[in-house]
Protein backbone atom coordinates (compact mmCIF):
# COMPACT_ATOMS: atom_id res chain seq x y z
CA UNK A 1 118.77 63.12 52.29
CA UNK A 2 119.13 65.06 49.27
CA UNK A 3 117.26 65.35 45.85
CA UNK A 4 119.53 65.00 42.93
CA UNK A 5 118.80 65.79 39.34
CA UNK A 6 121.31 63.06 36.86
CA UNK A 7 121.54 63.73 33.25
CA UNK A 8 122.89 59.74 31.52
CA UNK A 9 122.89 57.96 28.56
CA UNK A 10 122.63 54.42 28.23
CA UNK A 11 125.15 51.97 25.59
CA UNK A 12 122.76 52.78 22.66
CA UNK A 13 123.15 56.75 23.11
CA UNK A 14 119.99 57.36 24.30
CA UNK A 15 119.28 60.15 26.82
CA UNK A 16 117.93 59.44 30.41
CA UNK A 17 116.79 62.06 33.02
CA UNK A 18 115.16 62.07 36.29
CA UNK A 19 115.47 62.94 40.11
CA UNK A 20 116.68 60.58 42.62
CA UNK A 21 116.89 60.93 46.28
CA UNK A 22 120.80 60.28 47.85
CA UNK A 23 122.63 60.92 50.35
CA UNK A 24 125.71 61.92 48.29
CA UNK A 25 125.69 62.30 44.35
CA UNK A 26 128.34 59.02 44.61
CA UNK A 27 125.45 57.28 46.21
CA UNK A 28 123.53 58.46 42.95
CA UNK A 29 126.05 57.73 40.86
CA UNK A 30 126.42 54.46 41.86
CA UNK A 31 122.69 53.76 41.41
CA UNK A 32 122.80 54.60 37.79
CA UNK A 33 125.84 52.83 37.22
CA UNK A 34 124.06 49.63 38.50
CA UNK A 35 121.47 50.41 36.32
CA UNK A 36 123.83 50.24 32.94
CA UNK A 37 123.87 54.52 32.43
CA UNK A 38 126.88 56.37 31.68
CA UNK A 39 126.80 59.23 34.02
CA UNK A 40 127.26 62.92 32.03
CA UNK A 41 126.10 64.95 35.00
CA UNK A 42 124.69 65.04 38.23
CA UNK A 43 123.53 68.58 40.03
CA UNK A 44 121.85 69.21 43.49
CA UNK A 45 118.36 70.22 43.36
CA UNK A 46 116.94 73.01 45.59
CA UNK A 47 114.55 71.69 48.15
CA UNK A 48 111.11 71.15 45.81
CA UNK A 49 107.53 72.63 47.47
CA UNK A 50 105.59 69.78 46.02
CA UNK A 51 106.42 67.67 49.41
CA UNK A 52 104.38 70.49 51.26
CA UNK A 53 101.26 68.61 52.47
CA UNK A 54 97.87 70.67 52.83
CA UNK A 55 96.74 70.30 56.50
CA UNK A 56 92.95 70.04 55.63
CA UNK A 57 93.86 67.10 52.64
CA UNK A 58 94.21 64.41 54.87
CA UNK A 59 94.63 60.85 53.24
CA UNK A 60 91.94 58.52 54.28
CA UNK A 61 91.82 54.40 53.92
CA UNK A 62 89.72 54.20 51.06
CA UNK A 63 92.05 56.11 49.07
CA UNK A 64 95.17 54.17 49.71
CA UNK A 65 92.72 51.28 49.04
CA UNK A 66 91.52 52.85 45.72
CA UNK A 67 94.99 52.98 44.96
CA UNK A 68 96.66 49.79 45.44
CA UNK A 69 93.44 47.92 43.85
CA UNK A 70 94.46 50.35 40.75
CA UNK A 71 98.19 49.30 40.81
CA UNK A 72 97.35 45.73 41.57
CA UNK A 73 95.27 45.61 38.27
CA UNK A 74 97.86 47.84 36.12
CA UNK A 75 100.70 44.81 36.79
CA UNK A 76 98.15 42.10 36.63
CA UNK A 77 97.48 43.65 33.04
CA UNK A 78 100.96 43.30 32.11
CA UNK A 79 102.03 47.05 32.90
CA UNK A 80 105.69 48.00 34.20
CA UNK A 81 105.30 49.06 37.45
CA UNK A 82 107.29 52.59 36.21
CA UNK A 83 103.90 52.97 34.35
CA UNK A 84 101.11 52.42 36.47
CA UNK A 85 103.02 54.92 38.85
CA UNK A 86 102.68 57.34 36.08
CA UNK A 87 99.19 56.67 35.62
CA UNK A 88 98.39 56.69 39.37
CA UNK A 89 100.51 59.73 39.75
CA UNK A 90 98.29 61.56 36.93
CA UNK A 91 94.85 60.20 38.28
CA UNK A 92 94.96 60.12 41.84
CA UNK A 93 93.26 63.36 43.87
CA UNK A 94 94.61 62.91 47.08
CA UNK A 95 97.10 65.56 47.43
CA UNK A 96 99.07 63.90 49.76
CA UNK A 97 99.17 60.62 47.95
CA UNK A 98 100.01 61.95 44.93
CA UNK A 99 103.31 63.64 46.43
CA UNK A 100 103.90 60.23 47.92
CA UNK A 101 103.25 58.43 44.65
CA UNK A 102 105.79 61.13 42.66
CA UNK A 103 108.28 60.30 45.21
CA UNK A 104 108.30 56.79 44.62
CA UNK A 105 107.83 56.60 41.37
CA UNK A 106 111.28 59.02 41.72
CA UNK A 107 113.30 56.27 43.41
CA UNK A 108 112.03 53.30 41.26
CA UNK A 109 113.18 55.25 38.17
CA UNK A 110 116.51 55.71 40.33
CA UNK A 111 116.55 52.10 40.60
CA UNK A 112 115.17 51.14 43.84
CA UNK A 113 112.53 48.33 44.52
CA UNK A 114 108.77 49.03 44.70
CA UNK A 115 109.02 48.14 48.08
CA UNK A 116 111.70 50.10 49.28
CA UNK A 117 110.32 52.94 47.72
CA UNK A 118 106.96 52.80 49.54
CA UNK A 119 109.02 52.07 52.77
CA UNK A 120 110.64 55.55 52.83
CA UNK A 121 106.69 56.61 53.41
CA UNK A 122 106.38 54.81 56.72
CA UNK A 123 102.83 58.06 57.37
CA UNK A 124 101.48 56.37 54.04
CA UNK A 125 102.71 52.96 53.79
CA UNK A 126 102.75 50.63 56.62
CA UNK A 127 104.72 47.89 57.64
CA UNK A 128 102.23 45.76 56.26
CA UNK A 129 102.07 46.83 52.87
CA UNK A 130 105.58 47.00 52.71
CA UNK A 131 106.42 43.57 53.43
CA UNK A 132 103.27 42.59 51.59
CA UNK A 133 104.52 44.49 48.67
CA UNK A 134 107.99 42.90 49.46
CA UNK A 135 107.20 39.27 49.52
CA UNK A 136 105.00 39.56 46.13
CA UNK A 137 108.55 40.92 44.39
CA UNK A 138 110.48 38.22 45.77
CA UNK A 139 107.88 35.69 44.81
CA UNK A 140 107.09 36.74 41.49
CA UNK A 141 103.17 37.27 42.58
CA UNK A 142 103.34 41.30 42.97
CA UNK A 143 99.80 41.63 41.58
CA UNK A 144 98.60 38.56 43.87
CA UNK A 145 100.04 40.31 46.78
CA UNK A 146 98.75 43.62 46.03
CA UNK A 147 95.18 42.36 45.29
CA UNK A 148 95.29 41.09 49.18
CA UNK A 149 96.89 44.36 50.26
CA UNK A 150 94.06 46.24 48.61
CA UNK A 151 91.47 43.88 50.31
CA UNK A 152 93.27 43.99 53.83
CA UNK A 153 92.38 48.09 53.47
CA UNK A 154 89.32 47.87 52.25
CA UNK A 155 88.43 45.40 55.15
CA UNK A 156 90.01 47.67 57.90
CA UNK A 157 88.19 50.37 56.15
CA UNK A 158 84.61 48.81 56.56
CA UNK A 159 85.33 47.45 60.27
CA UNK A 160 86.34 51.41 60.53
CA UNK A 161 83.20 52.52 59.62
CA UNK A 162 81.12 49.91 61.24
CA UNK A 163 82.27 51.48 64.96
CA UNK A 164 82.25 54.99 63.95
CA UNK A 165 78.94 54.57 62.80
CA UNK A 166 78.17 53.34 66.13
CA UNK A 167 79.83 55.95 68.32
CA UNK A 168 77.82 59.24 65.76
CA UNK A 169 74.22 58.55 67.47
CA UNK A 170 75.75 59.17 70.87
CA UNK A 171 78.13 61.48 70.34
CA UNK A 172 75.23 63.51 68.53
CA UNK A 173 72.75 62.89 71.61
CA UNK A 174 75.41 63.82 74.13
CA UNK A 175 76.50 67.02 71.95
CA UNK A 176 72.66 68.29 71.82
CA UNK A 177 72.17 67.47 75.58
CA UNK A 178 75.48 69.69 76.35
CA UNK A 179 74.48 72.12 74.65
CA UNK A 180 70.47 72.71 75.75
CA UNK A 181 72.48 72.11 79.43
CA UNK A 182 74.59 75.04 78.94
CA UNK A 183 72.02 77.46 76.72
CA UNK A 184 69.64 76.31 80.36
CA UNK A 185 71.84 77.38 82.53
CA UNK A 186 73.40 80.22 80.85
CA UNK A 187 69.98 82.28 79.96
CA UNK A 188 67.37 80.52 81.78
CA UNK A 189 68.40 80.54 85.10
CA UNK A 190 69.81 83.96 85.25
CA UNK A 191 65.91 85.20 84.75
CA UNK A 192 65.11 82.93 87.61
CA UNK A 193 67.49 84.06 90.14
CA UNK A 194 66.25 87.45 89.69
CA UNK A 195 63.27 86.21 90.27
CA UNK A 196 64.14 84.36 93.63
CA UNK A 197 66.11 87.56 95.18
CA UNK A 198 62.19 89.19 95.08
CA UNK A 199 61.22 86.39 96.59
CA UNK A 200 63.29 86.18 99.48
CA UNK A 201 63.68 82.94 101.50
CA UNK A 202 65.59 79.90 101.12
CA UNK A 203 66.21 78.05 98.31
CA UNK A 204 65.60 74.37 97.76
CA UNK A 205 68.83 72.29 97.76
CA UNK A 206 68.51 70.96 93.83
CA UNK A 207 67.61 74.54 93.02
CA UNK A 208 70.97 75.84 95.28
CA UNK A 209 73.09 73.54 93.11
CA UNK A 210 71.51 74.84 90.08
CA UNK A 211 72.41 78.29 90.81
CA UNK A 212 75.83 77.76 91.61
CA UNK A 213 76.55 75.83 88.17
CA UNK A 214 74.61 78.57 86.51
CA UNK A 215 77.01 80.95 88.67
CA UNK A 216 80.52 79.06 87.74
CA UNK A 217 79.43 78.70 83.82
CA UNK A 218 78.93 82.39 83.37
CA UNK A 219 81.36 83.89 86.20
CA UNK A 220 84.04 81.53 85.31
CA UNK A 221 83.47 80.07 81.94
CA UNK A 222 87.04 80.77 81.00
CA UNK A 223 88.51 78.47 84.10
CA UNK A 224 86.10 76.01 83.17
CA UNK A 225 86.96 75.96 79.63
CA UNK A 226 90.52 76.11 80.49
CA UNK A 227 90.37 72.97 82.95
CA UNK A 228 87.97 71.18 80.12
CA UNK A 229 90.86 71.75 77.54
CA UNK A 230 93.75 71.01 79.92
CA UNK A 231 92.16 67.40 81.52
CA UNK A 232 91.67 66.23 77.52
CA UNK A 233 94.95 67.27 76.61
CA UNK A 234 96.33 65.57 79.88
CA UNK A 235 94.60 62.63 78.78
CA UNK A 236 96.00 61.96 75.32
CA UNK A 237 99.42 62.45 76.57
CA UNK A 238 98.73 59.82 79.36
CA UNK A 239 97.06 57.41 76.23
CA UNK A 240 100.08 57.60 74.29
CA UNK A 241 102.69 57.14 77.19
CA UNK A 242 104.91 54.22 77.96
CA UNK A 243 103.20 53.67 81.21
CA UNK A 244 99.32 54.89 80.40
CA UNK A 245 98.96 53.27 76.82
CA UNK A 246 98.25 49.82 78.42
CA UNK A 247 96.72 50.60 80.85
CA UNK A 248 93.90 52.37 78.75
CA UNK A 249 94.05 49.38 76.07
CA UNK A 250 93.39 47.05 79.29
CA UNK A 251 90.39 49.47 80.54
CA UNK A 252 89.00 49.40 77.06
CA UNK A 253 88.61 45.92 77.16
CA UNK A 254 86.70 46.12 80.53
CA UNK A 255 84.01 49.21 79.04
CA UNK A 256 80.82 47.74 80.06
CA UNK A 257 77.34 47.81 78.10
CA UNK A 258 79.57 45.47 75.23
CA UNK A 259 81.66 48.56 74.41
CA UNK A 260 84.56 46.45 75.95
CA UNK A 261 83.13 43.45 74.50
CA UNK A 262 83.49 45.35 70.62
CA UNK A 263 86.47 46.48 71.30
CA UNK A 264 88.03 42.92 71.62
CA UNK A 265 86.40 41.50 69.08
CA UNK A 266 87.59 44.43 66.49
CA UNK A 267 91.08 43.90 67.92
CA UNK A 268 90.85 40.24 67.11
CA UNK A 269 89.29 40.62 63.78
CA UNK A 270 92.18 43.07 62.58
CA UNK A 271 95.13 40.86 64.10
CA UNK A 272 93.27 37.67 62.64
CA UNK A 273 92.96 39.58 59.05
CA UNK A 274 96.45 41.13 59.25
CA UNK A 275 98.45 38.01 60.23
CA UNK A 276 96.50 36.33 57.80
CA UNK A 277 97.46 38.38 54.83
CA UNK A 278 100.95 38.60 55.63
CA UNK A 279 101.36 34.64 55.71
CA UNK A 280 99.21 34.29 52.73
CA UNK A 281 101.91 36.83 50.76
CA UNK A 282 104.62 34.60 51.75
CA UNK A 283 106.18 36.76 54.68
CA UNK A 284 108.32 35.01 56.76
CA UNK A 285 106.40 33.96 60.08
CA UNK A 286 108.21 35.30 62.70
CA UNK A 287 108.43 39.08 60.69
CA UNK A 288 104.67 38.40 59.70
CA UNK A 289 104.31 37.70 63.93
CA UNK A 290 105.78 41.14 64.47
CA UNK A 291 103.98 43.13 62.27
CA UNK A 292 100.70 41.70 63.34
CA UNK A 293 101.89 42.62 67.34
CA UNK A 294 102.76 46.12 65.87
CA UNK A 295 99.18 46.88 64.01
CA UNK A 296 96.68 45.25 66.48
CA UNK A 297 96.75 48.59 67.72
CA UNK A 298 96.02 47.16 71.47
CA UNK A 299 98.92 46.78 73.98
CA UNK A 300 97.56 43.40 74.98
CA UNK A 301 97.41 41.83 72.20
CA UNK A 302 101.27 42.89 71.39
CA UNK A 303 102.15 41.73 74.42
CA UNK A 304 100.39 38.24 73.95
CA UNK A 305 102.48 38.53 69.77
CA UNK A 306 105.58 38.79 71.62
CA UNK A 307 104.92 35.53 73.98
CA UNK A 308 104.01 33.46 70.52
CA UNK A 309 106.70 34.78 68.75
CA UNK A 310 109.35 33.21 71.61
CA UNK A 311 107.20 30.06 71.14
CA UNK A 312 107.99 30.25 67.53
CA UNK A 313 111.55 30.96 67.95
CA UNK A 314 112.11 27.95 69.97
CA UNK A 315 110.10 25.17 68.41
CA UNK A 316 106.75 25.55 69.71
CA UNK A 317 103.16 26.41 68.45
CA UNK A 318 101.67 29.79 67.94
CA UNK A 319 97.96 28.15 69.32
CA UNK A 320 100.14 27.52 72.63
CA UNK A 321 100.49 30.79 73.81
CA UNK A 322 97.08 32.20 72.78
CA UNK A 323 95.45 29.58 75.21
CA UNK A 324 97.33 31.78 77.97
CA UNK A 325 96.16 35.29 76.64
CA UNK A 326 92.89 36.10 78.53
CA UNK A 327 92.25 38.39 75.30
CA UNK A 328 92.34 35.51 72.78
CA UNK A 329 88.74 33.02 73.19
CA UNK A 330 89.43 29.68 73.38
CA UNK A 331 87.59 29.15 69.60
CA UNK A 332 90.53 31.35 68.23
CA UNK A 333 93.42 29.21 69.93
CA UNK A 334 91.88 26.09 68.40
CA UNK A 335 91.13 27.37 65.14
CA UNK A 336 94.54 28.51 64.76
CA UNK A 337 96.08 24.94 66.37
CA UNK A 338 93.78 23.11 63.61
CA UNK A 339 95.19 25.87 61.19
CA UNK A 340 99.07 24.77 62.09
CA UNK A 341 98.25 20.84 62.04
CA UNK A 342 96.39 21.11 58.47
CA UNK A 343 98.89 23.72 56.86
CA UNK A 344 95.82 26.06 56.20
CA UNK A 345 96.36 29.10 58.73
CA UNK A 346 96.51 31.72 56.44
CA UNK A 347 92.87 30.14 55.43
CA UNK A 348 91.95 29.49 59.22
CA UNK A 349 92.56 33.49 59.99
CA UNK A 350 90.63 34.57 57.32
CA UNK A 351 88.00 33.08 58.75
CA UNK A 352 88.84 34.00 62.38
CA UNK A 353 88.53 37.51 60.95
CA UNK A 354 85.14 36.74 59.21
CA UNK A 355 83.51 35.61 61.75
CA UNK A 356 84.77 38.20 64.42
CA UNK A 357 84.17 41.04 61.82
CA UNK A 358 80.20 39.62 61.57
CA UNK A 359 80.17 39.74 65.69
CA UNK A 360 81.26 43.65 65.58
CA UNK A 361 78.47 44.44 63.12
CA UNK A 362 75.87 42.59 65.29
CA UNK A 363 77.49 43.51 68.26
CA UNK A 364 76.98 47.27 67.14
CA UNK A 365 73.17 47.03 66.16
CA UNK A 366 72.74 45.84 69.48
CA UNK A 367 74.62 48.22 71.16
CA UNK A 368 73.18 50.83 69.31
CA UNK A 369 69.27 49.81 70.23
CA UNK A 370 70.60 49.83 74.18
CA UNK A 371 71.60 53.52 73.81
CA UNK A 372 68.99 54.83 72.24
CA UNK A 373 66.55 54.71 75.04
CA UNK A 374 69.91 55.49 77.68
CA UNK A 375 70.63 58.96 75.54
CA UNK A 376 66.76 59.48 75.78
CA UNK A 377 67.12 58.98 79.57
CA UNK A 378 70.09 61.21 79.80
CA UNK A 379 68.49 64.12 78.21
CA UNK A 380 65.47 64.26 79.97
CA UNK A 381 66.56 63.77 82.79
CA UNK A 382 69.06 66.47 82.34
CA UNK A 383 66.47 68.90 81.05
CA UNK A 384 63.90 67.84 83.52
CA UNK A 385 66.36 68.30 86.87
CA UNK A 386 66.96 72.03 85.70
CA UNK A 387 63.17 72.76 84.83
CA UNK A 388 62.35 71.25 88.73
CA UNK A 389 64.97 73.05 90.42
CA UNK A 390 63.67 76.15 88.78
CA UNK A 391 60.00 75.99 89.48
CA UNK A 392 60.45 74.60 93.05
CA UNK A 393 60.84 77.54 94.10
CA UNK A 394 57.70 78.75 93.24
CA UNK A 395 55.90 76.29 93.82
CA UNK A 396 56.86 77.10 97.28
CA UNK A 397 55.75 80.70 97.36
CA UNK A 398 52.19 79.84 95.34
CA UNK A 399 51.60 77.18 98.68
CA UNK A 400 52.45 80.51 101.10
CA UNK A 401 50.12 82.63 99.15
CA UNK A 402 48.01 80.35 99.33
């Protein structure tokens, strides 16, 4: 695809200018056409730099969330959306948002829909706030539906934070203990060794296994490196196969010590919140079904979206097949029956997704007072086995001495 740079006029004379993206100037010509412009020229741009994305400016949630809630009130206010793109375009930070916002704002002055502009973003704009954004234009309610876009990412964002705020304490704690393990081994033991060769005699087994690791770290360091490096990049390729990806979604549910147990429960919470959205914006349920399956971002529950969405397709219930889906509690099939009965899912999610999202926070506090004293365990006893196996030793030649 192309960028294109149209000089038109409309039926009163005026002048009109811009950039579209085409596949062929006809395509572009046609698009203004539509649009009620008499074509005067239309020229092939050369390839632009601003798409050229900074590595280190990476877009995060709250941005995009920041954003829409901006837009959302723009349009509420009465504003075209042409408009609040130019605003957003002039205020936003984000590098990479900006380009993305310049871009569409490009194709909505070509003609195109909001929401097929944001579509041809698929890194910044998701299924979900596509359709979202698509079902508001078809329903007149484009502010209502970004409103509940722009709390959807906010809510993500803050269930986001909630686990990685649990996972810093012991990725911190495990860091630290690496590293006093290695700076141990590294320059402590060395000394010690030395020492033992005066010495003479055998060496206790703890201390033996001591040595050796002290031996391989510093002789070897690059294999061991190496092997580190290799096994994690091994790892991720296995987590995004065809084959591993469920598998690892199906182990995370089983993590003991209620890291399995969180996992779930943010899993549910985001399909709960998602699917709820979507059939609050008026998305058609069997497309709203999909997308949910397709951002749960665990394998099982996709699989379990693409048993309800059969049910849907030939008459049933979408409670039905949730009652078969170990992943799914038994509250959440009934809510969601009650939900279909009443006419009030979209309402019955959102609280799904309440409720779960309260569990995660609690579940976290508690998870986070069991591995405080754990961590506290791990490094002493990691510290204290390489302080032993070092003084065993003399310990043993102090009793001959003696």
């Amino acid at each position: 695809m192309a960028t294109y740079v149209f000089k038109a006029m409309d039926l009163t004379g005026a002048k009109a200018t811009g950039e579209v993206e085409a596949d062929t100037k006809q395509v572009v010509s046609d698009q203004l056409k539509s649009r009620g412009l008499i074509v005067l020229d239309i020229s092939a741009k050369h390839q632009s730099r601003e798409l050229n994305i900074s590595f280190f400016d990476k877009l995060s949630a709250t941005d995009l969330a920041v954003m829409t809630r901006q837009l959302a009130t723009m349009v509420q206010s009465g504003m075209t959306i042409l408009r609040a793109l130019y605003v957003l375009e002039a205020q936003t930070e984000n590098k990479q948002l900006q380009e993305a916002i310049v871009a569409v704002r490009k194709d909505v002055e070509a003609g195109l829909p909001l929401s097929d502009a944001l579509e041809r973003h698929p890194a910044i704009f998701d299924p979900l706030f596509v359709n979202m954004t698509r079902a508001g234009e078809t329903g007149g309610m484009l502010d209502e539906s970004l409103i509940r876009v722009a709390d959807q990412l906010e809510k993500a964002d803050s269930l986001r934070r909630q686990v990685k705020s649990a996972m810093t304490y012991p990725a911190v704690v495990l860091t630290f203990a690496g590293g006093v393990l290695l700076a141990l081994v590294a320059f402590l033991v060395p000394v010690f060794i030395g020492v033992f060769k005066q010495f003479g005699g055998g060496l206790p087994p703890i201390t033996k296994v001591t040595v050796m690791l002290s031996q391989a770290i510093t002789g070897y360091w690059y294999v061991m490196f190496g092997g580190a490096f290799a096994a994690v990049w091994a790892f991720r390729k296995w987590k995004k196969s065809e084959k591993g990806r469920p598998q690892w979604d199906r182990f995370r549910l089983r993590v003991p010590m209620k890291i399995g147990d969180i996992v779930q429960k943010v899993a549910l919470a985001r399909w709960s919140r998602t699917l709820s959205a979507l059939v609050s914006a008026g998305v058609p349920l069997l497309h709203a079904l999909d997308i949910t399956g397709k951002t749960a971002g665990n394998h099982v529950i996709e699989q379990a979206m693409a048993g309800v969405i059969e049910s849907v397709k030939s008459g049933g219930t979408i409670a039905d097949p949730l009652k078969e889906s170990s992943v799914f509690p038994t509250m959440v099939s009934h809510m969601v029956s009650v939900g279909e009965e009443t006419g009030s899912l979209d309402t019955m999610l959102s609280k799904i997704a309440d409720f779960y999202e309260d569990q995660v926070d609690a579940a976290v506090k508690s998870l986070t007072s069991i591995l405080e004293p754990v961590m506290i365990v791990i490094v002493g006893g990691i510290v204290g086995f390489i302080v032993i196996s070092m003084y065993l030793p003399l310990f043993k030649v102090y009793d001959a001495i003696k």
